[in-house]
PDB file of N, CA and C in Angstrom:
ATOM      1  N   UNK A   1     -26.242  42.486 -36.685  1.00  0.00           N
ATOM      2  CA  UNK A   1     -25.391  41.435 -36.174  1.00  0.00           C
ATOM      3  C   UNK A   1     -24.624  41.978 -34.970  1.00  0.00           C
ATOM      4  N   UNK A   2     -24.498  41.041 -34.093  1.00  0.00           N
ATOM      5  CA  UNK A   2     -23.923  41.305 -33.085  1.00  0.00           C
ATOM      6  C   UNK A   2     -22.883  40.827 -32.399  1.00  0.00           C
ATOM      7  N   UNK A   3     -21.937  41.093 -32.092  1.00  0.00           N
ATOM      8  CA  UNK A   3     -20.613  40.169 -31.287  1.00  0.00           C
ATOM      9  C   UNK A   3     -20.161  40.642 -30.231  1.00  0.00           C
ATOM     10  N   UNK A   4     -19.040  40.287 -29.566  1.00  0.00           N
ATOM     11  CA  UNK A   4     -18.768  40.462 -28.493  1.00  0.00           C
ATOM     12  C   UNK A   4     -17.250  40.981 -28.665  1.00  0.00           C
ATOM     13  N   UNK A   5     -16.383  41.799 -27.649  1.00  0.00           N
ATOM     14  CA  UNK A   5     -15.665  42.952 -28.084  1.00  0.00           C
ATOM     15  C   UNK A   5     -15.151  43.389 -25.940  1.00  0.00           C
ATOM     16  N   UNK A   6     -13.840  42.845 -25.741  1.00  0.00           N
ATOM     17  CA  UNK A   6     -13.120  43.471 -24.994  1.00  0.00           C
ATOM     18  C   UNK A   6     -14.090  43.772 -23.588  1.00  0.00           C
ATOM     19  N   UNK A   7     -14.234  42.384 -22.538  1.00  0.00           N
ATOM     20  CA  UNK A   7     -15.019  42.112 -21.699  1.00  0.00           C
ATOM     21  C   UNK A   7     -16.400  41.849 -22.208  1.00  0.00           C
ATOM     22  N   UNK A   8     -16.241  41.602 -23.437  1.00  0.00           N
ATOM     23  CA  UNK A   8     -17.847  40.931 -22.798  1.00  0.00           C
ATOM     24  C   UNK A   8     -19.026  41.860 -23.566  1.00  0.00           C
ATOM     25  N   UNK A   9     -18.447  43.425 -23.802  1.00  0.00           N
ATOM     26  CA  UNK A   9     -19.158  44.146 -23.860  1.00  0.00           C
ATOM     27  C   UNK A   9     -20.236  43.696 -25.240  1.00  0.00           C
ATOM     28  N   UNK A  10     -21.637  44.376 -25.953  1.00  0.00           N
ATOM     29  CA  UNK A  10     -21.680  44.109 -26.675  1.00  0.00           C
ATOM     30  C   UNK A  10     -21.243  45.387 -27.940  1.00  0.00           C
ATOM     31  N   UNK A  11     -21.380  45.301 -29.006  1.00  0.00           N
ATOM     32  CA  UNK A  11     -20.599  46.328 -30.504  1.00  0.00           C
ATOM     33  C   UNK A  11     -22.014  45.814 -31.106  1.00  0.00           C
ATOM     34  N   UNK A  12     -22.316  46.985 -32.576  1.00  0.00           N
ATOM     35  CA  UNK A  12     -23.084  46.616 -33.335  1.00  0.00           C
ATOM     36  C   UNK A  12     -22.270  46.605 -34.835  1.00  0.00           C
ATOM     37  N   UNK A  13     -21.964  45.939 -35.434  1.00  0.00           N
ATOM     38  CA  UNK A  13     -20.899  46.157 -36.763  1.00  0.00           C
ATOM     39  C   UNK A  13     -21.025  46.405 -37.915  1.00  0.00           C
ATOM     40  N   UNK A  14     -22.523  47.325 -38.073  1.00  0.00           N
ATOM     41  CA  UNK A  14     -22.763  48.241 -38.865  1.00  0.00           C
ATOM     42  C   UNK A  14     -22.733  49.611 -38.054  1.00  0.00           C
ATOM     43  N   UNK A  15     -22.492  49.721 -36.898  1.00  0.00           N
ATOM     44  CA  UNK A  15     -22.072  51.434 -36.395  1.00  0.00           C
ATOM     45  C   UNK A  15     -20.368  51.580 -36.478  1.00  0.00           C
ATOM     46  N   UNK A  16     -20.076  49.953 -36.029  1.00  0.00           N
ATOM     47  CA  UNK A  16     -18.572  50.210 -36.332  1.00  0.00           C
ATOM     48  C   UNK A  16     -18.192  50.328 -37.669  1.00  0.00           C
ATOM     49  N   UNK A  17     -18.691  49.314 -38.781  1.00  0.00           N
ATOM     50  CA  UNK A  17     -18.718  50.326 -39.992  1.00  0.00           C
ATOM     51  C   UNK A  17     -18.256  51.525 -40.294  1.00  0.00           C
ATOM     52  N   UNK A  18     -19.608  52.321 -39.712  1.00  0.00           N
ATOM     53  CA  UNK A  18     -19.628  53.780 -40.107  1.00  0.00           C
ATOM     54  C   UNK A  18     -18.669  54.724 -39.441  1.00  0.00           C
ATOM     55  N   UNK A  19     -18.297  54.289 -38.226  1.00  0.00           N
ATOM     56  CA  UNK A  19     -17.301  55.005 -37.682  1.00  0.00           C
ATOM     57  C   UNK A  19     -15.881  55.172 -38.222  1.00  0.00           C
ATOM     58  N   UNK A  20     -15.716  53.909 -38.677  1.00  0.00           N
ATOM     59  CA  UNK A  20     -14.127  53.516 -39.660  1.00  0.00           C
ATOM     60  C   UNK A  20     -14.648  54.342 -40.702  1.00  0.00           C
ATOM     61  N   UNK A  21     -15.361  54.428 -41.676  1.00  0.00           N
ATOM     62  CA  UNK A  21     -15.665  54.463 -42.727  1.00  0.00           C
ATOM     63  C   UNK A  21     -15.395  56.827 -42.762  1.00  0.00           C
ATOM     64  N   UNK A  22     -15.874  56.911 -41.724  1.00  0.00           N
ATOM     65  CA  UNK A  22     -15.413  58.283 -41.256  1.00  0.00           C
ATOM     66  C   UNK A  22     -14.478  58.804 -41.069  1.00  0.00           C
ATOM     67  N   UNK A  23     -13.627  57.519 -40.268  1.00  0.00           N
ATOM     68  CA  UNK A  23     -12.441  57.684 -39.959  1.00  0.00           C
ATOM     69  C   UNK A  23     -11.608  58.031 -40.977  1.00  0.00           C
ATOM     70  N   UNK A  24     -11.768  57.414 -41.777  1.00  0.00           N
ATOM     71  CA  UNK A  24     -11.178  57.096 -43.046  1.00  0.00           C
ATOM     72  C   UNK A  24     -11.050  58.788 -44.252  1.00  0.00           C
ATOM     73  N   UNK A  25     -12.330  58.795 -44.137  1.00  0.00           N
ATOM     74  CA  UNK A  25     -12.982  59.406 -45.323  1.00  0.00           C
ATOM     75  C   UNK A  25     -12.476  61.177 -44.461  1.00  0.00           C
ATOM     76  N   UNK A  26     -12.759  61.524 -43.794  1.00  0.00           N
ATOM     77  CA  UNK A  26     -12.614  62.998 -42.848  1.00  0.00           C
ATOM     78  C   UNK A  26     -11.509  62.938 -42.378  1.00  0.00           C
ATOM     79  N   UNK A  27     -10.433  62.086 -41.688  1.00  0.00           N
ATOM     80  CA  UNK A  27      -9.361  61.590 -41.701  1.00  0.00           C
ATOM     81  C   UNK A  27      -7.853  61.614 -41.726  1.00  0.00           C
ATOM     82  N   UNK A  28      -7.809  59.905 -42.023  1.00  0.00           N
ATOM     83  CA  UNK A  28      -6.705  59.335 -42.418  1.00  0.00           C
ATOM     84  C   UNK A  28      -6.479  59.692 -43.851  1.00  0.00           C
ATOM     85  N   UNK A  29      -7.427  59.786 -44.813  1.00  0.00           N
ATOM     86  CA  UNK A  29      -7.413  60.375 -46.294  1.00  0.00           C
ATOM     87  C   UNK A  29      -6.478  61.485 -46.757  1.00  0.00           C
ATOM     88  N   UNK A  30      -7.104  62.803 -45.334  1.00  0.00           N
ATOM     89  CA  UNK A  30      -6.895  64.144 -45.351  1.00  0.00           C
ATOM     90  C   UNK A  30      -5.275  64.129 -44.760  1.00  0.00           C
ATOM     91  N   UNK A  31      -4.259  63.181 -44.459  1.00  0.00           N
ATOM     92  CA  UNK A  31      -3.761  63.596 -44.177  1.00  0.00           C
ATOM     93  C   UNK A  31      -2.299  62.447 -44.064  1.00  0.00           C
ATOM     94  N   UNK A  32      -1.470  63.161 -44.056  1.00  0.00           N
ATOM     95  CA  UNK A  32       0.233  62.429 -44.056  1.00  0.00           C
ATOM     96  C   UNK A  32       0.404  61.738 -43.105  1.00  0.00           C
ATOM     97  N   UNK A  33       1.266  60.705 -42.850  1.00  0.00           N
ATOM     98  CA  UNK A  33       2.067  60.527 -41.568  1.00  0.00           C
ATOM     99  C   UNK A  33       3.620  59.888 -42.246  1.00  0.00           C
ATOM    100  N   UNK A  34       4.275  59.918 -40.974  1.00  0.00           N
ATOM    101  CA  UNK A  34       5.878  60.040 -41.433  1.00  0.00           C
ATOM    102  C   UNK A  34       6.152  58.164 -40.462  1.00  0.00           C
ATOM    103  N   UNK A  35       5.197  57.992 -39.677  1.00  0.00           N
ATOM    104  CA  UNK A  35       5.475  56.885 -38.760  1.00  0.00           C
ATOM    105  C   UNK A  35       3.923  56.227 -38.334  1.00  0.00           C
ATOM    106  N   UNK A  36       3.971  55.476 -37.642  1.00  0.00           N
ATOM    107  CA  UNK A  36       2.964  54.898 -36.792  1.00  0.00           C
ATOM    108  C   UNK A  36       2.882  55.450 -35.400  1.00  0.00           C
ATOM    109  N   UNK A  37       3.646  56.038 -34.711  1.00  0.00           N
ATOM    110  CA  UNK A  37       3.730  56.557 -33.675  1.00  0.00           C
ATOM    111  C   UNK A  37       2.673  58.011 -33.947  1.00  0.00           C
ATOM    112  N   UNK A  38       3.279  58.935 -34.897  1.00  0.00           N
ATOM    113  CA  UNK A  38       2.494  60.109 -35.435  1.00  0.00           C
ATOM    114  C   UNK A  38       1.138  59.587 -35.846  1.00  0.00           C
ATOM    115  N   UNK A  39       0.835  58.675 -36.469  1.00  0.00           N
ATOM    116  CA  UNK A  39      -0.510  58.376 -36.961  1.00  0.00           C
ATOM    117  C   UNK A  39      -1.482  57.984 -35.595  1.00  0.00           C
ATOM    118  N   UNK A  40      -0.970  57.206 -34.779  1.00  0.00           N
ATOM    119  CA  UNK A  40      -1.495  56.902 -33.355  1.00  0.00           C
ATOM    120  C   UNK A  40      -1.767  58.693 -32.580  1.00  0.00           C
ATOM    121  N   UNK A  41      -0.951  59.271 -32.604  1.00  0.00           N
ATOM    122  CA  UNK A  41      -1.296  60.376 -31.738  1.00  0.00           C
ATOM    123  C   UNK A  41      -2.497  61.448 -32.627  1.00  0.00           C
ATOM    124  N   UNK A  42      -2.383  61.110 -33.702  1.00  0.00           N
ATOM    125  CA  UNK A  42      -3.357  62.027 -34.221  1.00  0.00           C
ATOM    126  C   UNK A  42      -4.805  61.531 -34.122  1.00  0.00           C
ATOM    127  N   UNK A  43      -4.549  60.213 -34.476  1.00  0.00           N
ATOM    128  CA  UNK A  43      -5.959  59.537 -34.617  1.00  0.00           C
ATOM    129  C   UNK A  43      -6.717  59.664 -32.719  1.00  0.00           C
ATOM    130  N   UNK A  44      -5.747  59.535 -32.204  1.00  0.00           N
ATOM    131  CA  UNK A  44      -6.466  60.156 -30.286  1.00  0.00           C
ATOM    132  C   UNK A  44      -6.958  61.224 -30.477  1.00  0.00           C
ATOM    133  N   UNK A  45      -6.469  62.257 -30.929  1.00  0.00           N
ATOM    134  CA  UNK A  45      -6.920  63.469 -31.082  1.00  0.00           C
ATOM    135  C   UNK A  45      -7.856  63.512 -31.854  1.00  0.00           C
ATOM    136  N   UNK A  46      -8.027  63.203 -32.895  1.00  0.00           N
ATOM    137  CA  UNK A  46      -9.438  63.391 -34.133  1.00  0.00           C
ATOM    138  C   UNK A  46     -10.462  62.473 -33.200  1.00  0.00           C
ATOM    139  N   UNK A  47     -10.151  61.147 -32.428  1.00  0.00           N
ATOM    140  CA  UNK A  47     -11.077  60.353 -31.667  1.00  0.00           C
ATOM    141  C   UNK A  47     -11.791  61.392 -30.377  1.00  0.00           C
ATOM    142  N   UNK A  48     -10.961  62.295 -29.859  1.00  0.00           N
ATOM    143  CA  UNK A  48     -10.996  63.449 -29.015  1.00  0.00           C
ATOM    144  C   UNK A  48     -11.802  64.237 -29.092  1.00  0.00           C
ATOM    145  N   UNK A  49     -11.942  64.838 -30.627  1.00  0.00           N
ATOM    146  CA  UNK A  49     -12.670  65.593 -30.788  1.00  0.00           C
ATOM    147  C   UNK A  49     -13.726  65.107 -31.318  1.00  0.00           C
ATOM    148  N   UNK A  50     -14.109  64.099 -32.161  1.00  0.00           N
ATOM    149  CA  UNK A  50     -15.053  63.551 -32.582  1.00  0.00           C
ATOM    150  C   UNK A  50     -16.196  63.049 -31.304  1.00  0.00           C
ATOM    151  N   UNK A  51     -15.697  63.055 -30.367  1.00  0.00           N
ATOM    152  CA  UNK A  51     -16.628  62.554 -29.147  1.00  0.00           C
ATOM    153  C   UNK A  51     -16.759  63.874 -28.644  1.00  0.00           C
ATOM    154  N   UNK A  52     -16.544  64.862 -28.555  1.00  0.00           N
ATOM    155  CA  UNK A  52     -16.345  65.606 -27.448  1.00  0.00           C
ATOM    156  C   UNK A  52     -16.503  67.110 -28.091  1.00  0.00           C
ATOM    157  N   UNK A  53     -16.663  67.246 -29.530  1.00  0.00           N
ATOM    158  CA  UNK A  53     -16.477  68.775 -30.071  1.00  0.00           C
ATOM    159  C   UNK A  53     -17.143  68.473 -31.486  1.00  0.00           C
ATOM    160  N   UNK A  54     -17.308  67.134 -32.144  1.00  0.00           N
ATOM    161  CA  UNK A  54     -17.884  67.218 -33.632  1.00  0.00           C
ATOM    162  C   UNK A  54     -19.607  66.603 -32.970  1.00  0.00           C
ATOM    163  N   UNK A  55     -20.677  67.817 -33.747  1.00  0.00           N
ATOM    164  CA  UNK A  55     -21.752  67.549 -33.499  1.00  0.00           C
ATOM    165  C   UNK A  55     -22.575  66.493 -34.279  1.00  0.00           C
ATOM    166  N   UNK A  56     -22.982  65.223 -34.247  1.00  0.00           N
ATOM    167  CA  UNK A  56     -24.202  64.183 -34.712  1.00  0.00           C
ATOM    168  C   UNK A  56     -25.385  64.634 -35.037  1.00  0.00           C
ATOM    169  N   UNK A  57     -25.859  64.728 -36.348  1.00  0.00           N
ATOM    170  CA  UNK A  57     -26.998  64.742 -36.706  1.00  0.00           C
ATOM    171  C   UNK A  57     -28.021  63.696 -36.391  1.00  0.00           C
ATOM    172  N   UNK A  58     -27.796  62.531 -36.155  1.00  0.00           N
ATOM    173  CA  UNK A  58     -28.555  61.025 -35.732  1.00  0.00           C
ATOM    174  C   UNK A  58     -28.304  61.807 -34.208  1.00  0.00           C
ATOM    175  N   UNK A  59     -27.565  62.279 -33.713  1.00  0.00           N
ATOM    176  CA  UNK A  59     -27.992  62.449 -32.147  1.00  0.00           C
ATOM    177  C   UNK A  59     -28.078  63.721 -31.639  1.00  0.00           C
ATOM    178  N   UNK A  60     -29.350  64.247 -32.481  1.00  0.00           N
ATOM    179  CA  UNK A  60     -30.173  65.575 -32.336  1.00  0.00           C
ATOM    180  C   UNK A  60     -28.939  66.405 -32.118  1.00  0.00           C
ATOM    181  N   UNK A  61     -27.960  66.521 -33.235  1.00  0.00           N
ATOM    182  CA  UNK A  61     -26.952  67.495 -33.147  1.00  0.00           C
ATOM    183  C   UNK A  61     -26.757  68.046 -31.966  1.00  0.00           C
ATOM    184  N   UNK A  62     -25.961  66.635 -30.532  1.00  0.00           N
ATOM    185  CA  UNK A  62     -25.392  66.880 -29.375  1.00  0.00           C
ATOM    186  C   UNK A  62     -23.761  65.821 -30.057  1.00  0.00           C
ATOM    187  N   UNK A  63     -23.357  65.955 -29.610  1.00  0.00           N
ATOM    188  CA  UNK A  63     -22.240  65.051 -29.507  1.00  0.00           C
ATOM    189  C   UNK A  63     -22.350  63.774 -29.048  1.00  0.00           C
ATOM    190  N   UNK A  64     -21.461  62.628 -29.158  1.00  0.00           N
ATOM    191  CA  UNK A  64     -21.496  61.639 -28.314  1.00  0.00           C
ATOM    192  C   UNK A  64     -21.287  61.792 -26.693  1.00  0.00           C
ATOM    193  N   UNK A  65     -20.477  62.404 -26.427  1.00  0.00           N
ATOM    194  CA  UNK A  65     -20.194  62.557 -25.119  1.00  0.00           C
ATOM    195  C   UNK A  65     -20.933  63.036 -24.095  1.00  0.00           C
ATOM    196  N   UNK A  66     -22.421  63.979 -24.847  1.00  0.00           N
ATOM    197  CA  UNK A  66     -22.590  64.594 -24.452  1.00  0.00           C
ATOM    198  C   UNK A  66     -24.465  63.623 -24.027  1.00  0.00           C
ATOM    199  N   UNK A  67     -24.585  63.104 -25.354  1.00  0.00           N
ATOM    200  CA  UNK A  67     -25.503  61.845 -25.192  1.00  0.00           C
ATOM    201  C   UNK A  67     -25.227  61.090 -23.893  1.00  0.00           C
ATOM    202  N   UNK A  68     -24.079  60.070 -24.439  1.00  0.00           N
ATOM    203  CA  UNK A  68     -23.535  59.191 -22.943  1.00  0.00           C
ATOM    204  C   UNK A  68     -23.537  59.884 -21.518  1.00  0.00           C
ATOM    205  N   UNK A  69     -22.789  60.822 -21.154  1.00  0.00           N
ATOM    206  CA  UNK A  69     -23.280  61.290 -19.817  1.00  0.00           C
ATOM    207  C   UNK A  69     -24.659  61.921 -19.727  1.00  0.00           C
ATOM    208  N   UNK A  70     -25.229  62.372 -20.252  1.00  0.00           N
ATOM    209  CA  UNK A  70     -26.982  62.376 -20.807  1.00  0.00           C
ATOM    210  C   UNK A  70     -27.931  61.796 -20.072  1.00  0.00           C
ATOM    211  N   UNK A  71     -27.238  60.412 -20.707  1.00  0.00           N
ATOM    212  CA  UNK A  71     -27.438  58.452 -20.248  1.00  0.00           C
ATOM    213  C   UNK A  71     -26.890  58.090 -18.675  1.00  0.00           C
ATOM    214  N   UNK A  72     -26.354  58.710 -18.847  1.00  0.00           N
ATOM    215  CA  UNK A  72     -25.442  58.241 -17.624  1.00  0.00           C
ATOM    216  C   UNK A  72     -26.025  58.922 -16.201  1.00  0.00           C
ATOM    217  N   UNK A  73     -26.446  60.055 -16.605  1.00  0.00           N
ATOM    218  CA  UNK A  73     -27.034  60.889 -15.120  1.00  0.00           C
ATOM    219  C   UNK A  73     -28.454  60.342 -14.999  1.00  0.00           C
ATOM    220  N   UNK A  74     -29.096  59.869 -15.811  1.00  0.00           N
ATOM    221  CA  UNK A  74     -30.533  59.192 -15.376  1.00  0.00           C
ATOM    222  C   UNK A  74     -30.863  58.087 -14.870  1.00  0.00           C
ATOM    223  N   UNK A  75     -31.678  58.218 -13.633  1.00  0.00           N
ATOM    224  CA  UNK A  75     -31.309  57.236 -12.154  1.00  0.00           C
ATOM    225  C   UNK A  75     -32.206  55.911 -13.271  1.00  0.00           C
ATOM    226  N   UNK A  76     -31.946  54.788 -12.851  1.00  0.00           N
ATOM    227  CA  UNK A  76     -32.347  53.611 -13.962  1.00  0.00           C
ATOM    228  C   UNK A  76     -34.056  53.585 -12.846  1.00  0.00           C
ATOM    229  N   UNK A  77     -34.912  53.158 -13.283  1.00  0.00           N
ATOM    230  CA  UNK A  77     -36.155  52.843 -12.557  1.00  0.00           C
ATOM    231  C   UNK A  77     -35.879  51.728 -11.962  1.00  0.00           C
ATOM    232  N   UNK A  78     -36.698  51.228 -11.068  1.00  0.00           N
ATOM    233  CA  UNK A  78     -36.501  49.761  -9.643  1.00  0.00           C
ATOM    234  C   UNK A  78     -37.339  48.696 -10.554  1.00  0.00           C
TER     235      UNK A  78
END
């Protein structure tokens, strides 16, 4: 299933699923907060590293970030 999500873009809402479902579980679970302000700055940071330093097995154990610019440097064909 598919919808639409902040311009237009498209989301698939079984990956968003799994991403919350991570979020959650590796987490928000693992850990305290005293405010919403503290819970916001951590969750940037775990979002931080999860793109950028935790490796994907579904994506031949590279990262996301590392996929997307991957994607991103290959000239599209005419």
């Amino acid at each position: 299933m598919r919808g639409f999500h902040q311009g237009q873009r498209f989301f698939n809402t079984s990956s968003q699923g799994r991403i919350w479902r991570t979020v959650k579980y590796e987490h928000l679970y693992t850990k305290e907060f005293n405010n919403l302000k503290e819970a916001r700055k951590s969750l940037n940071i775990w979002f931080k590293w999860y793109n950028q330093e935790r490796f994907h097995q579904s994506l031949d154990n590279l990262t996301p970030d590392e996929v997307y610019y991957q994607n991103q440097a290959i000239p599209q064909a005419a």
